[in-house]
Protein backbone atom coordinates (compact mmCIF):
# COMPACT_ATOMS: atom_id res chain seq x y z
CA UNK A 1 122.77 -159.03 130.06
CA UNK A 2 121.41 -155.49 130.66
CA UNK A 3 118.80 -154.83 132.68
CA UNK A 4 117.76 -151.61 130.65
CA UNK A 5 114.34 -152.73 129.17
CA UNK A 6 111.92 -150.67 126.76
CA UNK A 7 109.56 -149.67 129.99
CA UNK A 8 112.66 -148.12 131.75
CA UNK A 9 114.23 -146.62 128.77
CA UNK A 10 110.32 -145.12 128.33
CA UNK A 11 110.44 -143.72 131.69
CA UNK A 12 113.86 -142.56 131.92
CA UNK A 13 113.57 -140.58 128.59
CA UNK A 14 110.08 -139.08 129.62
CA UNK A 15 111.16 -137.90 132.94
CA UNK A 16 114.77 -135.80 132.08
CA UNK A 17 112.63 -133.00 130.85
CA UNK A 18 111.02 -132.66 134.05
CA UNK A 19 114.22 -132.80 135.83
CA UNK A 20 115.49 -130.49 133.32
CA UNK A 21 112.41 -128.04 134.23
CA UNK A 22 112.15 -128.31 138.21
CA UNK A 23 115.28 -125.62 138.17
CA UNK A 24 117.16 -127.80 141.05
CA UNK A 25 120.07 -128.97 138.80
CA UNK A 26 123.67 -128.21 140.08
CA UNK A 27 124.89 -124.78 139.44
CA UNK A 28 120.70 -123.50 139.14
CA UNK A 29 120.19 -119.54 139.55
CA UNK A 30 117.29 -120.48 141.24
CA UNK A 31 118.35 -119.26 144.95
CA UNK A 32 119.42 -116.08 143.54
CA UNK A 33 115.87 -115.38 141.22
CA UNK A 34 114.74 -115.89 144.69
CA UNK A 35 116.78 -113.78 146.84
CA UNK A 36 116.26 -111.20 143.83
CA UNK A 37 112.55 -111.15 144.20
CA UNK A 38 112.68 -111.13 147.43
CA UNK A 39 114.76 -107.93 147.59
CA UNK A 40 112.32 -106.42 145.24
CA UNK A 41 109.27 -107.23 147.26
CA UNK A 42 111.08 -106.21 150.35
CA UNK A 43 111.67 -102.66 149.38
CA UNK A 44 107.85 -102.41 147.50
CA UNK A 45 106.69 -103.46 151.13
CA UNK A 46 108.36 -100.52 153.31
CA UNK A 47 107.66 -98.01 150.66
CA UNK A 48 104.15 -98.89 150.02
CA UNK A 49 102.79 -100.36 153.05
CA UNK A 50 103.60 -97.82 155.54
CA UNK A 51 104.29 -99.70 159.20
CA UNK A 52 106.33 -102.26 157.79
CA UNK A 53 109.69 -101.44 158.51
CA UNK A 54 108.94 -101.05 162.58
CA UNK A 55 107.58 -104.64 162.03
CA UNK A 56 110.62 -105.41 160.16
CA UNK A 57 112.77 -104.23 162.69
CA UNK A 58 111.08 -106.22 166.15
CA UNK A 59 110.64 -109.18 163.64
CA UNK A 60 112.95 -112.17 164.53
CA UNK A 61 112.61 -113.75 161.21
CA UNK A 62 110.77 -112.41 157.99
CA UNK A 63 109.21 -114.99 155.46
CA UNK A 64 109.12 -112.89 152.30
CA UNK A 65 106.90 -114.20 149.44
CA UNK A 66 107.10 -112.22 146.46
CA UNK A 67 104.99 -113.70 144.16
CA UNK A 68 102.14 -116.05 145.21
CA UNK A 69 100.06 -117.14 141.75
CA UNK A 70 96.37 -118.02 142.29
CA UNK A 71 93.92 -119.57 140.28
CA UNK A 72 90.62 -120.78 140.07
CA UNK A 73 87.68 -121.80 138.98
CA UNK A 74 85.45 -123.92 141.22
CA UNK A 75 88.26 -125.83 142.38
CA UNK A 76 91.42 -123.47 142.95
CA UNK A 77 95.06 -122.82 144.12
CA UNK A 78 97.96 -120.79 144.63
CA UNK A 79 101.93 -121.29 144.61
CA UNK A 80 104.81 -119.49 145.17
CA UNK A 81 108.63 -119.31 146.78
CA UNK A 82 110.32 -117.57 149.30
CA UNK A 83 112.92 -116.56 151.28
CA UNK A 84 113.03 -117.02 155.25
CA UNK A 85 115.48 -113.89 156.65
CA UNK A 86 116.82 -113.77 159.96
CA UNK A 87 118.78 -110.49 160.69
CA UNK A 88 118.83 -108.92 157.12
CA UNK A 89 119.74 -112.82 156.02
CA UNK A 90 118.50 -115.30 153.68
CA UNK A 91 119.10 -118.40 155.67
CA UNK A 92 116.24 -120.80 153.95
CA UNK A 93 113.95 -121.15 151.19
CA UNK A 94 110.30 -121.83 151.26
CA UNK A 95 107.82 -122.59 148.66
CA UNK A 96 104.03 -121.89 149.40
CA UNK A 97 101.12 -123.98 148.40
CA UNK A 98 97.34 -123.90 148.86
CA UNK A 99 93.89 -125.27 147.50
CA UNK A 100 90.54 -124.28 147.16
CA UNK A 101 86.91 -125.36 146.48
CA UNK A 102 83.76 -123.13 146.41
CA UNK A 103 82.58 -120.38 144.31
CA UNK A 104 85.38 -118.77 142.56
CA UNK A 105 86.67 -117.83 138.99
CA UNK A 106 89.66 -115.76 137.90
CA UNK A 107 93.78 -115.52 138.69
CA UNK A 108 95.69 -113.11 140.57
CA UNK A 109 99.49 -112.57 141.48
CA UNK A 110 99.95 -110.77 145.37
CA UNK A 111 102.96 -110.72 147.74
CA UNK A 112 103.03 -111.46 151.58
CA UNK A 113 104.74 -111.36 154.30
CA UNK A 114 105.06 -113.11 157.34
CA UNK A 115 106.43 -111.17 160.13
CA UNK A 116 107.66 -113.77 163.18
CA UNK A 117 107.90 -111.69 166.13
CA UNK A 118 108.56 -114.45 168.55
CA UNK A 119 111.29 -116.81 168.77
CA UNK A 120 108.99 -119.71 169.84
CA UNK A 121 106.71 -118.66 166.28
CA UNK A 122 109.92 -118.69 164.73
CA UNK A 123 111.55 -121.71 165.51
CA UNK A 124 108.14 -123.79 165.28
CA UNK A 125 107.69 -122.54 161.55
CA UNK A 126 112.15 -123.70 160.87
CA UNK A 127 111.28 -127.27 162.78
CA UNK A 128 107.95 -128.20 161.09
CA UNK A 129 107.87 -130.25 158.29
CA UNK A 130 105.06 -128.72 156.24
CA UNK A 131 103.85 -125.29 158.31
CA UNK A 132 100.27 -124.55 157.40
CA UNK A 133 98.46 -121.22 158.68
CA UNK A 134 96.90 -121.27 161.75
CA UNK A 135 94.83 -119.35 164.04
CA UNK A 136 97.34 -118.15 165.78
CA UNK A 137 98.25 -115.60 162.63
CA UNK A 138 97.44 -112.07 162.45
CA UNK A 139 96.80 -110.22 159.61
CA UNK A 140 97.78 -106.38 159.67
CA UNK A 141 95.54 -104.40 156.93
CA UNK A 142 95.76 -100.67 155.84
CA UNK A 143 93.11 -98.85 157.55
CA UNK A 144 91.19 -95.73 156.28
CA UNK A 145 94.67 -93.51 157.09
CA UNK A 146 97.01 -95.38 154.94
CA UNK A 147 98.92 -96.60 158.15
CA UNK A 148 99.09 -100.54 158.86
CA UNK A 149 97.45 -100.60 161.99
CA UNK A 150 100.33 -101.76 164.12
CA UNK A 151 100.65 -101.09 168.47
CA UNK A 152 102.14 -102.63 171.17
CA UNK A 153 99.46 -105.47 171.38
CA UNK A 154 99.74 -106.42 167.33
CA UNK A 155 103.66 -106.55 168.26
CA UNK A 156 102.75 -109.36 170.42
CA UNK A 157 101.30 -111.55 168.28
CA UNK A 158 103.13 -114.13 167.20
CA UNK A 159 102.72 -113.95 163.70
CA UNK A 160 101.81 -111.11 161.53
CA UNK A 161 101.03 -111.35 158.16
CA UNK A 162 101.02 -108.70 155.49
CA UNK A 163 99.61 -108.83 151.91
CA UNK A 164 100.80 -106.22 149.27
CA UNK A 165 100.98 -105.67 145.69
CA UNK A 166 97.39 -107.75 144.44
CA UNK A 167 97.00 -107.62 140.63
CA UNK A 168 94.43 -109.65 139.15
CA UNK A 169 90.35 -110.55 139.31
CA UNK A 170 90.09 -112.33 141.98
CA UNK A 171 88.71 -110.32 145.04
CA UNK A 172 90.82 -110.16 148.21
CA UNK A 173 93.86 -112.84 149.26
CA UNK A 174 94.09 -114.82 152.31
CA UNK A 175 96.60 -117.09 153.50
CA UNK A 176 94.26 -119.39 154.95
CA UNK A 177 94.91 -123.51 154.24
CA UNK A 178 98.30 -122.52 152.52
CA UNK A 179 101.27 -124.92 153.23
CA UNK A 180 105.05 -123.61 153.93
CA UNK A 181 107.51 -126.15 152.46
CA UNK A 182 111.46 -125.93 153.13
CA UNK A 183 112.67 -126.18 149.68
CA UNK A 184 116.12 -126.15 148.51
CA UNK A 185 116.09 -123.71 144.91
């Protein structure tokens, strides 16, 4: 006798398109779209936000987000994925995810990055099972010059973060109470 009943047939039929739309399937592009946006972002960054490359370059690791999505109104929230490089390198995948309550209304789309420059920053972020901002972050911001304010004493920090590229009605970004997530694309 089978042991396929009408509840499980229910359920099984009702949950393939959700498998179908999470993008994780065998053979998915979805690495790639990443590591394409990424790129993209990337090279926005170091022509746009001037500073970025000498982070870049005394960065041990670079969490590259390329398109964070927020929205709210009264309660709020924000996703996106990313791509963890080490040495020019994708070698992980990372999907941000935050939420919000207070006063608030509207959407926007912005890119950040976080810039590890230590390799104890670094290595805590790869080990943790769900890394969530902290206090410990630093975010660099385009002063009146056009020059991310950047020196010897932001270099020792051990994370930097840098938001670029906001489109959208919502005033200002901030990475504050958002959740890093190893994914696999």
């Amino acid at each position: 006798m089978s042991n396929l009943t009408r509840r499980h047939f229910v359920i099984t039929g009702a949950s393939l398109p959700l498998l179908a739309a999470c993008g994780n399937g065998i053979n998915s592009d979805g690495a790639q779209r990443i590591d394409a946006r990424a790129n993209a972002a990337q090279e926005f960054m170091f022509r746009e936000v001037p500073g970025t490359s000498e982070l870049a370059q005394n960065a041990r690791g670079m969490l590259i987000m390329p398109l964070i999505t927020e929205a709210g109104f009264g309660f709020g929230g924000s996703y996106g994925r990313g791509a963890l490089r080490i040495n020019g390198v994708t070698v992980d995948y990372y999907s941000a995810i935050s939420g919000t309550f207070g006063l608030q209304i509207g959407a926007q789309q912005y890119a950040h990055t976080l810039f590890f420059m230590t390799d104890e920053a670094l290595q805590e972020f790869r080990t943790s099972p769900g890394w969530a901002v902290g206090a410990d972050m630093r975010y660099a911001a385009i002063d009146q010059g056009s020059s991310l304010g950047v020196d010897t004493t932001t270099l020792a920090d051990p994370v930097i973060a840098v938001i670029y590229g906001q489109a959208g009605l919502i005033i200002g970004a901030t990475l504050d109470g958002t959740r890093y997530t190893r994914i696999i694309p």
